[in-house]
N, C-alpha and C. Protein backbone atom coordinates (compact mmCIF):
# COMPACT_ATOMS: atom_id res chain seq x y z
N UNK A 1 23.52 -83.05 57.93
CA UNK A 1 23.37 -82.09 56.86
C UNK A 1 24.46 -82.33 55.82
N UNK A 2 24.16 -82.18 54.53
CA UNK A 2 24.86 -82.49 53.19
C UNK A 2 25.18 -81.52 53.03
N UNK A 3 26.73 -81.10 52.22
CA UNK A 3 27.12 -80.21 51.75
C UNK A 3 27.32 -80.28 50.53
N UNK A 4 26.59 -79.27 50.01
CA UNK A 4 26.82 -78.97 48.47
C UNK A 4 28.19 -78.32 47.91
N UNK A 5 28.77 -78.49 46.59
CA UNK A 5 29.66 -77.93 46.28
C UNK A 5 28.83 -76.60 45.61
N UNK A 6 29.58 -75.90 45.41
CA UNK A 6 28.86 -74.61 44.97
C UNK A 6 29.81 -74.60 43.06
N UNK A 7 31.00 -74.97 43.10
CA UNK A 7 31.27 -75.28 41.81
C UNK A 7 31.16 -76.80 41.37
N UNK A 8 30.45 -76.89 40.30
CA UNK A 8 30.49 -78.41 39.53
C UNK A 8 31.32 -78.61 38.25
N UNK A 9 31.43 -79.74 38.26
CA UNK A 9 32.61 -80.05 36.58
C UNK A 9 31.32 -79.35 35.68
N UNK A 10 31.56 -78.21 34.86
CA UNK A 10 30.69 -77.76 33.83
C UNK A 10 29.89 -78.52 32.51
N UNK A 11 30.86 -80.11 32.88
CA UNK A 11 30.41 -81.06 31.87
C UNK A 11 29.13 -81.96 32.37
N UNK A 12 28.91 -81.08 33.76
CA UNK A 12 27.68 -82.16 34.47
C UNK A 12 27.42 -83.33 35.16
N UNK A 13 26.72 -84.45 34.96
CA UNK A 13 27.41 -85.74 35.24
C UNK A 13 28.21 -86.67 34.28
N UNK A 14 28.26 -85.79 33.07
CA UNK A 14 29.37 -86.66 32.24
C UNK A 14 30.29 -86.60 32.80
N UNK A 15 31.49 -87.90 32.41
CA UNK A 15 32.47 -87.70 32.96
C UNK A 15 33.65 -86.50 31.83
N UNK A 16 34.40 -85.87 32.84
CA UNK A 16 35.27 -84.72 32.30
C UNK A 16 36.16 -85.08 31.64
N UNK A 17 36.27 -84.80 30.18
CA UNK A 17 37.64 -85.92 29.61
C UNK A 17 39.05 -84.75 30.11
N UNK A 18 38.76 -83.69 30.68
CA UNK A 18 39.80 -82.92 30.83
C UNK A 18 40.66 -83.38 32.16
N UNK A 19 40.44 -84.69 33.10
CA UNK A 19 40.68 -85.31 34.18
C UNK A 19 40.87 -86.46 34.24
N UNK A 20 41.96 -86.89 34.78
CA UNK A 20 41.78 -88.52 35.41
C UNK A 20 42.08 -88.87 34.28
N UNK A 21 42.56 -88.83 32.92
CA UNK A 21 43.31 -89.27 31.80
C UNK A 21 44.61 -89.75 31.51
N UNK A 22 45.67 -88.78 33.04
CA UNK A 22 46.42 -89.24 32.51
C UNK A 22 47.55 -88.37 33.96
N UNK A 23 47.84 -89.69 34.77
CA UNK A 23 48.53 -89.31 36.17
C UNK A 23 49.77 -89.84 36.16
N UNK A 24 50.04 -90.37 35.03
CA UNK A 24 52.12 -91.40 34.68
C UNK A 24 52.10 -90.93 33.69
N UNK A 25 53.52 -90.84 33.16
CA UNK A 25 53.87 -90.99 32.47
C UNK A 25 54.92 -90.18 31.87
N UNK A 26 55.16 -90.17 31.16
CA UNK A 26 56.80 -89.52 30.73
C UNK A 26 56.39 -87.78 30.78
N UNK A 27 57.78 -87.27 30.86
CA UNK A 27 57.49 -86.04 30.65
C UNK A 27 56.91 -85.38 29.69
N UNK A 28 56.87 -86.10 28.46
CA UNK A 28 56.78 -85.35 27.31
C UNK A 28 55.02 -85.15 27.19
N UNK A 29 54.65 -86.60 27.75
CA UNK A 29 53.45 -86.72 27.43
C UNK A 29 52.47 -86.33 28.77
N UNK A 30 53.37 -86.17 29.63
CA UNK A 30 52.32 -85.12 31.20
C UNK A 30 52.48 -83.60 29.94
N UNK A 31 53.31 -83.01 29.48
CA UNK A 31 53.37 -81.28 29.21
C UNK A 31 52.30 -81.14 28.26
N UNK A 32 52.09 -82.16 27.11
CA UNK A 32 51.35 -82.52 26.71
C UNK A 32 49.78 -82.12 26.91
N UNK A 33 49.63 -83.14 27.66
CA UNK A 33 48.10 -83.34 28.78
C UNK A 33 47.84 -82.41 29.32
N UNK A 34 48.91 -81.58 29.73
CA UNK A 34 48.87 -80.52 30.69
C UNK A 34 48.22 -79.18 30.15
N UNK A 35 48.95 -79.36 28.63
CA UNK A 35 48.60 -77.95 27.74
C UNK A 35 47.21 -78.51 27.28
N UNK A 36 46.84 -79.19 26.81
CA UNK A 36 46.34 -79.78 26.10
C UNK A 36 44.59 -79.30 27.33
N UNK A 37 44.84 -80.02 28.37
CA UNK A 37 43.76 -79.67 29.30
C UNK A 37 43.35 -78.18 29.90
N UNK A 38 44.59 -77.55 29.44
CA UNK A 38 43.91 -75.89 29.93
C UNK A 38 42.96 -75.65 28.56
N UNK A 39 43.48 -75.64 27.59
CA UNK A 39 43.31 -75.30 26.14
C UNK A 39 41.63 -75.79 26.20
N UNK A 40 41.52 -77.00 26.45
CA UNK A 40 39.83 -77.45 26.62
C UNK A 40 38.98 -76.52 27.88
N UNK A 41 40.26 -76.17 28.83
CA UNK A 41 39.26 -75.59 29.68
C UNK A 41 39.00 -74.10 29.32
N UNK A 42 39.70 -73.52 28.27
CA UNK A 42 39.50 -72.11 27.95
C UNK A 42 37.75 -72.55 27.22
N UNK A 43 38.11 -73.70 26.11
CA UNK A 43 37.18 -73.73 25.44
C UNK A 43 35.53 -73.85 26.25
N UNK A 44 35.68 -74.52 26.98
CA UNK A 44 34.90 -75.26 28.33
C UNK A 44 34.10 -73.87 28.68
N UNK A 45 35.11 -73.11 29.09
CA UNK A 45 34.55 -72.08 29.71
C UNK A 45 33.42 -70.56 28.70
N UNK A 46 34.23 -70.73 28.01
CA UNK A 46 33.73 -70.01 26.99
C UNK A 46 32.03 -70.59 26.00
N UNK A 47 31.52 -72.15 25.89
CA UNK A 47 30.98 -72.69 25.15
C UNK A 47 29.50 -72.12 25.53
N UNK A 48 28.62 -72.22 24.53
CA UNK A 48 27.21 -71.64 24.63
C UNK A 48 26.98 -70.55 24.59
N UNK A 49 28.24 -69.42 24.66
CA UNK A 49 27.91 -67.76 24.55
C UNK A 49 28.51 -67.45 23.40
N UNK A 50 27.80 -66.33 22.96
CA UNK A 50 27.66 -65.92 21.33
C UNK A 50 28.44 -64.39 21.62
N UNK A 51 27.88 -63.18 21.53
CA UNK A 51 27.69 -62.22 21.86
C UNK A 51 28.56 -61.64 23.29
N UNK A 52 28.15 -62.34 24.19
CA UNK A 52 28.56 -62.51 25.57
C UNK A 52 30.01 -62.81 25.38
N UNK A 53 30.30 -63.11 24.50
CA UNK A 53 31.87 -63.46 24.84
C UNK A 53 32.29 -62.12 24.66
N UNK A 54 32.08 -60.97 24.56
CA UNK A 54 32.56 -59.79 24.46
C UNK A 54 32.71 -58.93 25.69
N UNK A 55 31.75 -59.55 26.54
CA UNK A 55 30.89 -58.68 28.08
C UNK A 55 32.42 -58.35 28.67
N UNK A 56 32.32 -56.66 28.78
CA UNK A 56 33.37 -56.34 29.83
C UNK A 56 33.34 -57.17 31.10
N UNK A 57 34.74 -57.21 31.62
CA UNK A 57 34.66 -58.04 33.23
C UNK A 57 34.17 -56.58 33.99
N UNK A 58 34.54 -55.60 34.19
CA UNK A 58 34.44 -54.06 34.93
C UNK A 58 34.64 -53.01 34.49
N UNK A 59 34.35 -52.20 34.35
CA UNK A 59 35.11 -51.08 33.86
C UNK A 59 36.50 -50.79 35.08
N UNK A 60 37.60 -50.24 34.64
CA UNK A 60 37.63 -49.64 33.11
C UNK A 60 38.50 -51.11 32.52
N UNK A 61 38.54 -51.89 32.88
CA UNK A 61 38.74 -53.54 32.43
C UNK A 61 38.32 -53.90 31.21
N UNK A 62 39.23 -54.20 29.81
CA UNK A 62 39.10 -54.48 29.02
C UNK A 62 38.88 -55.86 28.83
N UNK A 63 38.99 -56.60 29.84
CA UNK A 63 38.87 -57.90 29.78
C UNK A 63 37.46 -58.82 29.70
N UNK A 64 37.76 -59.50 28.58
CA UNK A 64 36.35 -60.48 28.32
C UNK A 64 37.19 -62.11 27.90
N UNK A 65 35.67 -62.56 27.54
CA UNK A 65 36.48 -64.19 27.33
C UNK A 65 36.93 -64.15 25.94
N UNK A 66 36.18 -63.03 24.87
CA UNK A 66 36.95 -63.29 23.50
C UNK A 66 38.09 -62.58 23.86
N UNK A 67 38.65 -61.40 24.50
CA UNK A 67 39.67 -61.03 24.26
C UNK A 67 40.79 -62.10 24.83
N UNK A 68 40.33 -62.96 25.78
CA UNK A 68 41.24 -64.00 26.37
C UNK A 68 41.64 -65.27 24.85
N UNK A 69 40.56 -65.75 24.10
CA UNK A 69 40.51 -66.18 23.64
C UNK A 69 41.81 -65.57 21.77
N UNK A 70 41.37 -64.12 22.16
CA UNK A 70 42.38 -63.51 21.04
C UNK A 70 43.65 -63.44 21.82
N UNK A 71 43.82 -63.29 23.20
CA UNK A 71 45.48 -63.10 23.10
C UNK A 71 45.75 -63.95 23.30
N UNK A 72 45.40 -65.15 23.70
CA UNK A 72 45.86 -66.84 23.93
C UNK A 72 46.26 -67.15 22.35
N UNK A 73 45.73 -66.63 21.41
CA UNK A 73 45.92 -66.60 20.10
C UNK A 73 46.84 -66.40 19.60
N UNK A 74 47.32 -65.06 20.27
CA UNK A 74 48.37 -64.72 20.26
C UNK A 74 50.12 -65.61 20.68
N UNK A 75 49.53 -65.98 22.18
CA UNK A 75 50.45 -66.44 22.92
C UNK A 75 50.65 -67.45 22.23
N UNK A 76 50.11 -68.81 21.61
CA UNK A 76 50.73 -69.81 21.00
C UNK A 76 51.32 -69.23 19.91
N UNK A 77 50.89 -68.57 19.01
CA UNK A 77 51.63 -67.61 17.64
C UNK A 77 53.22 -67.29 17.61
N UNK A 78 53.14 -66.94 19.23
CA UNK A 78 54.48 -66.02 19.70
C UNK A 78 55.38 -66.78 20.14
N UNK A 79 54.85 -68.23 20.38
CA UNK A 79 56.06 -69.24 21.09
C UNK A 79 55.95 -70.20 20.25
N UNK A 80 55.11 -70.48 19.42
CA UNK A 80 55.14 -71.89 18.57
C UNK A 80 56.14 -70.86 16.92
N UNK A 81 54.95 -70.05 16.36
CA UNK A 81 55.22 -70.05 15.20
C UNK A 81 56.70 -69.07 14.98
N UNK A 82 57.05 -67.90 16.03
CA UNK A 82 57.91 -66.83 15.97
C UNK A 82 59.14 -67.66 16.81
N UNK A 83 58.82 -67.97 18.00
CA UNK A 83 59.95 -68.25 18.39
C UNK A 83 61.11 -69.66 18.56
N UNK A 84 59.81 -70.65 18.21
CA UNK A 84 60.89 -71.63 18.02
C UNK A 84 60.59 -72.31 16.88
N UNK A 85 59.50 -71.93 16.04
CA UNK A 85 59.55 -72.27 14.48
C UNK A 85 60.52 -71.72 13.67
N UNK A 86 60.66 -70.06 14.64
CA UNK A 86 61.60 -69.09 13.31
C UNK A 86 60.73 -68.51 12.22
N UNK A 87 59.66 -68.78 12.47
CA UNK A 87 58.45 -67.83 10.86
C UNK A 87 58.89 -66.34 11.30
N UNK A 88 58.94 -65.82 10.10
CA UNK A 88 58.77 -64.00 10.25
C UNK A 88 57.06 -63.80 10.22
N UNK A 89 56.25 -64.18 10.92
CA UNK A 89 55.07 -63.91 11.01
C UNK A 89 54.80 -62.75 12.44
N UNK A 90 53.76 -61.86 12.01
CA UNK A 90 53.70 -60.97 13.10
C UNK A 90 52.23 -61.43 14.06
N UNK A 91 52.31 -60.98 15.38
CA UNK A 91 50.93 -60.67 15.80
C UNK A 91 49.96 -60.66 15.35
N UNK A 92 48.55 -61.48 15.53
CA UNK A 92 47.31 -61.03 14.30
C UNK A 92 46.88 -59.81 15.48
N UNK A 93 46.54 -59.73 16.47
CA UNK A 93 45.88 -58.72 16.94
C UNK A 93 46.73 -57.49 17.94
N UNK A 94 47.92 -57.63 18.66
CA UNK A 94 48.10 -56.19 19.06
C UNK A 94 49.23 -55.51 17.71
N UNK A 95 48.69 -54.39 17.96
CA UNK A 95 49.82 -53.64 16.55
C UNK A 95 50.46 -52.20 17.42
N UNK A 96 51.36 -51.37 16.61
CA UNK A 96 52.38 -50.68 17.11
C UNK A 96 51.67 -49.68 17.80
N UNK A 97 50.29 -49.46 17.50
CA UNK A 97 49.67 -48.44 17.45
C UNK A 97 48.94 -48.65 19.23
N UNK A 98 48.56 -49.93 19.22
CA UNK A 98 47.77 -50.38 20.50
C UNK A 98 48.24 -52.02 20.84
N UNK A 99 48.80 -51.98 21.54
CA UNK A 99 49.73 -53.03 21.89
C UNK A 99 48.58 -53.98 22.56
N UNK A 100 47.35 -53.12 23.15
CA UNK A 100 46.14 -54.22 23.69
C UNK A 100 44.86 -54.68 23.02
N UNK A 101 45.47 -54.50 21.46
CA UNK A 101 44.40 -54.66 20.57
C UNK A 101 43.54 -55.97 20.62
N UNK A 102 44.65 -56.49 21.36
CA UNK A 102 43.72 -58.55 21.27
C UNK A 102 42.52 -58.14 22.35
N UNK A 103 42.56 -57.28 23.35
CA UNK A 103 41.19 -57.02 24.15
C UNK A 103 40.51 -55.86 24.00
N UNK A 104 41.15 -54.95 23.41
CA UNK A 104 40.22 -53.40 22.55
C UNK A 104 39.49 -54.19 21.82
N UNK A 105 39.94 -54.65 20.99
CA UNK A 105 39.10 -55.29 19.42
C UNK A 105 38.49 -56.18 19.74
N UNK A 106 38.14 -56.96 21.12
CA UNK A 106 36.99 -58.07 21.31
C UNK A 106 36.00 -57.43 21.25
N UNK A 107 34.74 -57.26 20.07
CA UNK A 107 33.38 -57.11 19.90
C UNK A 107 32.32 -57.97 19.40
N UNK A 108 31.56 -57.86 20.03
CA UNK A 108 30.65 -59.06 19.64
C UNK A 108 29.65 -58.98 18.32
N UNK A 109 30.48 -58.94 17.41
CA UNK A 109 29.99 -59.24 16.06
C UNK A 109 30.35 -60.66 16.22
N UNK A 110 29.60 -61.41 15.26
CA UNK A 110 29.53 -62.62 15.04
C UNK A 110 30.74 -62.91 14.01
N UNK A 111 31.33 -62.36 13.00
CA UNK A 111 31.85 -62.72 12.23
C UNK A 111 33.23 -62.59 13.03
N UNK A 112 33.31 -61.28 14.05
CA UNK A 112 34.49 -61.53 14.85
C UNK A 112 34.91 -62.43 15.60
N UNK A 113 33.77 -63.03 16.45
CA UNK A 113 34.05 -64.30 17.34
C UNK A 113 34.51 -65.51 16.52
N UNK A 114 33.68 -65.60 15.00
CA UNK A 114 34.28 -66.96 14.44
C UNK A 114 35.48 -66.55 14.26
N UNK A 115 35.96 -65.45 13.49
CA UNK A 115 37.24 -65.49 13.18
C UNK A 115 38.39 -65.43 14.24
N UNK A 116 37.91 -64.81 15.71
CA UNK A 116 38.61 -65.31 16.80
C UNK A 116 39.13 -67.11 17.10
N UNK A 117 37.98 -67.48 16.84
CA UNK A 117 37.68 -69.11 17.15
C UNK A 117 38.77 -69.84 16.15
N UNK A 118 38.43 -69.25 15.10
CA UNK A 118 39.13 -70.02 13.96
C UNK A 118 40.62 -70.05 13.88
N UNK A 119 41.35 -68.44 14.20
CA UNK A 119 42.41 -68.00 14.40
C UNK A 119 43.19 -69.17 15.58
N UNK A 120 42.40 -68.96 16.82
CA UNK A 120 42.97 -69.73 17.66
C UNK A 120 43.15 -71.17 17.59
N UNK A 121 42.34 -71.75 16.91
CA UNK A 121 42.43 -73.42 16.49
C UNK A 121 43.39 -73.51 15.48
N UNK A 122 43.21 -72.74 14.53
CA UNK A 122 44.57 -72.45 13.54
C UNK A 122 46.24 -72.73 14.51
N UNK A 123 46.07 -71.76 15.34
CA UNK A 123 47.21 -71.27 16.12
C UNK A 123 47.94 -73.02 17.17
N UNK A 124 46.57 -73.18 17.49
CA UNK A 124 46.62 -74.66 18.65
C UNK A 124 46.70 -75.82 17.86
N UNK A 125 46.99 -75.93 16.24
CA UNK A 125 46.95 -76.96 15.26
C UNK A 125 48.30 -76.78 15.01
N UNK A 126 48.58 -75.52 14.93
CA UNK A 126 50.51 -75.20 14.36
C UNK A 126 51.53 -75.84 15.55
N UNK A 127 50.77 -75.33 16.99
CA UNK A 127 51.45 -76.39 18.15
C UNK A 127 51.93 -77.46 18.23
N UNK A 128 50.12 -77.91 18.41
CA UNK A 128 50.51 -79.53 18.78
C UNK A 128 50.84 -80.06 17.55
N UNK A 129 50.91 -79.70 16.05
CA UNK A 129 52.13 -80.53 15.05
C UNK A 129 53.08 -80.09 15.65
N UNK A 130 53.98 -79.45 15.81
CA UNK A 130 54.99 -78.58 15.94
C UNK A 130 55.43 -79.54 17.07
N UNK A 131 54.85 -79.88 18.38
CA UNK A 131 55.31 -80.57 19.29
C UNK A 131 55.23 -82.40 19.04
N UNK A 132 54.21 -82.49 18.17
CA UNK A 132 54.16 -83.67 17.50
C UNK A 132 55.67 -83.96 16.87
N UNK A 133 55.73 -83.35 16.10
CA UNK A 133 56.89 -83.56 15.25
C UNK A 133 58.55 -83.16 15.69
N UNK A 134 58.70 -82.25 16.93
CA UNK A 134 59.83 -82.06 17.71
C UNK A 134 60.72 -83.30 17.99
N UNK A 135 61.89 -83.11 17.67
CA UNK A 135 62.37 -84.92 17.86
C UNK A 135 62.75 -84.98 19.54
N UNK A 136 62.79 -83.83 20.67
CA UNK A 136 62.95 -83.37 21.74
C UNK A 136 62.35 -82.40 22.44
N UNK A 137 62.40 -82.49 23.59
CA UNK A 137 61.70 -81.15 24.56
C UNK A 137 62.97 -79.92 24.75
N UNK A 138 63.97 -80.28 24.18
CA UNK A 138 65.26 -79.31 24.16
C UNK A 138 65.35 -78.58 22.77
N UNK A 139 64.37 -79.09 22.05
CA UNK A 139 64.30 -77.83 20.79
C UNK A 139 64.79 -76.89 21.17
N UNK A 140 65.60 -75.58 20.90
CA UNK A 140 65.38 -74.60 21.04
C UNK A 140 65.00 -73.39 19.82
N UNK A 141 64.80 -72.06 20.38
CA UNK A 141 64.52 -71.01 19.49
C UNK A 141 64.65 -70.01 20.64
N UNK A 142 64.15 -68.81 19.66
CA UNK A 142 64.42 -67.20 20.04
C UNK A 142 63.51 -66.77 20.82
N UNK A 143 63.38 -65.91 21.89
CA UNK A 143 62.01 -64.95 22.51
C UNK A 143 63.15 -63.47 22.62
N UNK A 144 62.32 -62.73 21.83
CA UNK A 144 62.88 -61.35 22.12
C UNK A 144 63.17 -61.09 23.45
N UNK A 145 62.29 -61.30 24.13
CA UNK A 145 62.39 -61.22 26.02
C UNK A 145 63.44 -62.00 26.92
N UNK A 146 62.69 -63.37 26.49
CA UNK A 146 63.65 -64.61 26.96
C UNK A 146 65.30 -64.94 26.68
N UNK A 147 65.21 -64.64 25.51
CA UNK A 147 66.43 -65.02 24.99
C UNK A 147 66.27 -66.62 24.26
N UNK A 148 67.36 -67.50 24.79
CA UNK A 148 67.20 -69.15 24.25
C UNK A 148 65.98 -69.48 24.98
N UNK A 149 64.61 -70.08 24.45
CA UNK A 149 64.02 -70.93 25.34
C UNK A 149 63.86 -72.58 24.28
N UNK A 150 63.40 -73.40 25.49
CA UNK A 150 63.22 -74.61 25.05
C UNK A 150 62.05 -75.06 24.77
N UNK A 151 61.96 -76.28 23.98
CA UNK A 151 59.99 -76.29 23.73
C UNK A 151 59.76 -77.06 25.45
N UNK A 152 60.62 -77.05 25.76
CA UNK A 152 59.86 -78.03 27.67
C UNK A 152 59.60 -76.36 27.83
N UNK A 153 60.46 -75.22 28.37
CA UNK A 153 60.16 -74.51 28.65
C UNK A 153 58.70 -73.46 28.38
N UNK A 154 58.27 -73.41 26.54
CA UNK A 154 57.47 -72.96 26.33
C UNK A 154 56.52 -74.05 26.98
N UNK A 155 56.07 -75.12 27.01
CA UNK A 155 55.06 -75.61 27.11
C UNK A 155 54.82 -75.37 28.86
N UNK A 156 55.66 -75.41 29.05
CA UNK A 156 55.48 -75.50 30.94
C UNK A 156 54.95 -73.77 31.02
N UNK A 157 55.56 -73.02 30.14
CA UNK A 157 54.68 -71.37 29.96
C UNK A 157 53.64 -71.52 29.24
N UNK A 158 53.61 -72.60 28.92
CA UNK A 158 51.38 -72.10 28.25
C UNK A 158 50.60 -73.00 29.57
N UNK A 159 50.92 -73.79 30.18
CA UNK A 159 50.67 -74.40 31.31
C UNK A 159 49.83 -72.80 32.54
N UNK A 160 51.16 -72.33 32.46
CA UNK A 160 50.98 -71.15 33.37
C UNK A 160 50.19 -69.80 32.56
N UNK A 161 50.08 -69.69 31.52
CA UNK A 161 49.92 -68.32 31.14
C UNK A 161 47.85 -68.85 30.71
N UNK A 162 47.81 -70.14 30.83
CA UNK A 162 46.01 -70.68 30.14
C UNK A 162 45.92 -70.41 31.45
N UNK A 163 46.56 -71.70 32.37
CA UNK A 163 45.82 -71.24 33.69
C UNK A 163 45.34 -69.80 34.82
N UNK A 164 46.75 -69.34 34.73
CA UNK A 164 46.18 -67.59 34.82
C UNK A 164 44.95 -67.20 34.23
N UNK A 165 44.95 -67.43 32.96
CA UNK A 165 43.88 -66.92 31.90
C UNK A 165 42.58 -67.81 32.33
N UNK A 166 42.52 -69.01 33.01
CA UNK A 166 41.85 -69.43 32.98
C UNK A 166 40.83 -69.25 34.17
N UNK A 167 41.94 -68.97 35.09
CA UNK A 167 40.95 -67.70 36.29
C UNK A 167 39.97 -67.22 36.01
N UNK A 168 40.06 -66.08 35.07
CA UNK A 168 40.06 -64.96 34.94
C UNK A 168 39.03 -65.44 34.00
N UNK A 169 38.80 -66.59 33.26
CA UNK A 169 37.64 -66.99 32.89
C UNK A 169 36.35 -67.63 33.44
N UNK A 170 36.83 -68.39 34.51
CA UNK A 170 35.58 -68.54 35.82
C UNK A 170 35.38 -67.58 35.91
N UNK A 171 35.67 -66.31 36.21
CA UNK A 171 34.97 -65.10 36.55
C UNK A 171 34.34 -64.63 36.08
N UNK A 172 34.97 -64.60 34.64
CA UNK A 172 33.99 -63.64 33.90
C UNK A 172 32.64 -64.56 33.38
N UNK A 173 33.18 -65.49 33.46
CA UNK A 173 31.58 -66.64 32.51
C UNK A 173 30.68 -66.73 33.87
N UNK A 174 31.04 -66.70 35.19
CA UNK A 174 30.29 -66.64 36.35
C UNK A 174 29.04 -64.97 36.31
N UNK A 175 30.23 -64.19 36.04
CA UNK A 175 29.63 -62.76 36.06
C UNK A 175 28.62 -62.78 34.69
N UNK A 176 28.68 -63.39 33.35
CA UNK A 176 27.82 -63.61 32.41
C UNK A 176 26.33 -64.34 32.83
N UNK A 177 26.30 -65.28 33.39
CA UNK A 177 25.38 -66.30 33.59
C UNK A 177 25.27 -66.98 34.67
N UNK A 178 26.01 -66.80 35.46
CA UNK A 178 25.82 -67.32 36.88
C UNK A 178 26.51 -69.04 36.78
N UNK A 179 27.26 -69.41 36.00
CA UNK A 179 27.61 -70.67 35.38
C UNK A 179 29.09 -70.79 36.12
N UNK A 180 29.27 -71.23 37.60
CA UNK A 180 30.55 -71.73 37.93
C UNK A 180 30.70 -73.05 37.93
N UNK A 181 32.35 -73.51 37.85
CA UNK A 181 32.48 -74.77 37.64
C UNK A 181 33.75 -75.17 37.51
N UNK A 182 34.58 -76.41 37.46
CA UNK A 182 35.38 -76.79 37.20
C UNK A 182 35.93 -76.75 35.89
């Protein structure tokens, strides 16, 4: 008797460019790969739903894949552009008023999801220049929280904070459509 996997690479029998790309190599360019491959798998997970990207995970759970998609938005904003760029730029989505606005405000209007989409590619373009152009992984800058962090440090935290997030997106795109996967 054959055993089936019950999750498949979501890319099918293509091969996954999010794998097997890249197992040497210097540090700079594993943190790289590393960010670089959650970031596709948010996208991965999210692709083909319109509307649906809004679907509560449970009540009373504010969580959906656009709101993942808006505070991931956030999260590069907050470590690329505020804290070790130095921009006086604020939050696009939580404000003083509702600090969980990046997942209150996920609704599935259409004009919201693009401008989610757009925001976040915006946000993941200011990065990877930003790390493009770093002459070191010892950059440093400010986190209100943190104190000094380094760009090794932020990147090894978007490593951890997609993948968390990225849980939490098998789930919910499973609970949408029945669609599990790698």
């Amino acid at each position: 008797m054959t055993s089936r996997r019950r999750a498949v690479f979501f890319t099918g029998e293509t091969p996954d460019p999010r794998f097997g790309s890249l197992t040497t190599g210097d540090e700079r360019a594993m943190l790289i790969y590393f960010v670089r491959s959650q970031r596709e798998t948010l996208e991965l997970k999210c692709r083909g739903l319109e509307a649906e990207l809004a679907d509560r995970a449970v009540a009373p759970s504010a969580l959906s894949l656009l709101g993942l998609v808006r505070h991931l938005t956030d999260v590069e904003r907050r470590w690329f552009r505020m804290a070790l760029a130095g921009q006086d730029v604020t939050p696009l989505y939580p404000t003083p008023e509702n600090a969980d606005e990046d997942f209150d405000g996920a609704v599935a209007d259409p004009g919201a999801i693009a401008a989610a989409w757009e925001a976040w590619r915006a946000e993941v373009a200011f990065a990877e220049k930003f790390v493009a152009e770093a002459p070191h992984l010892d950059v440093e800058g400010r986190s209100p929280l943190f104190g000094t962090v380094s760009l090794r440090w932020v990147l090894l935290h978007l490593v951890q904070e997609y993948a968390r997030h990225n849980g939490h997106a098998d789930l919910l795109r499973e609970r949408i459509d029945g669609a599990v996967g790698l």
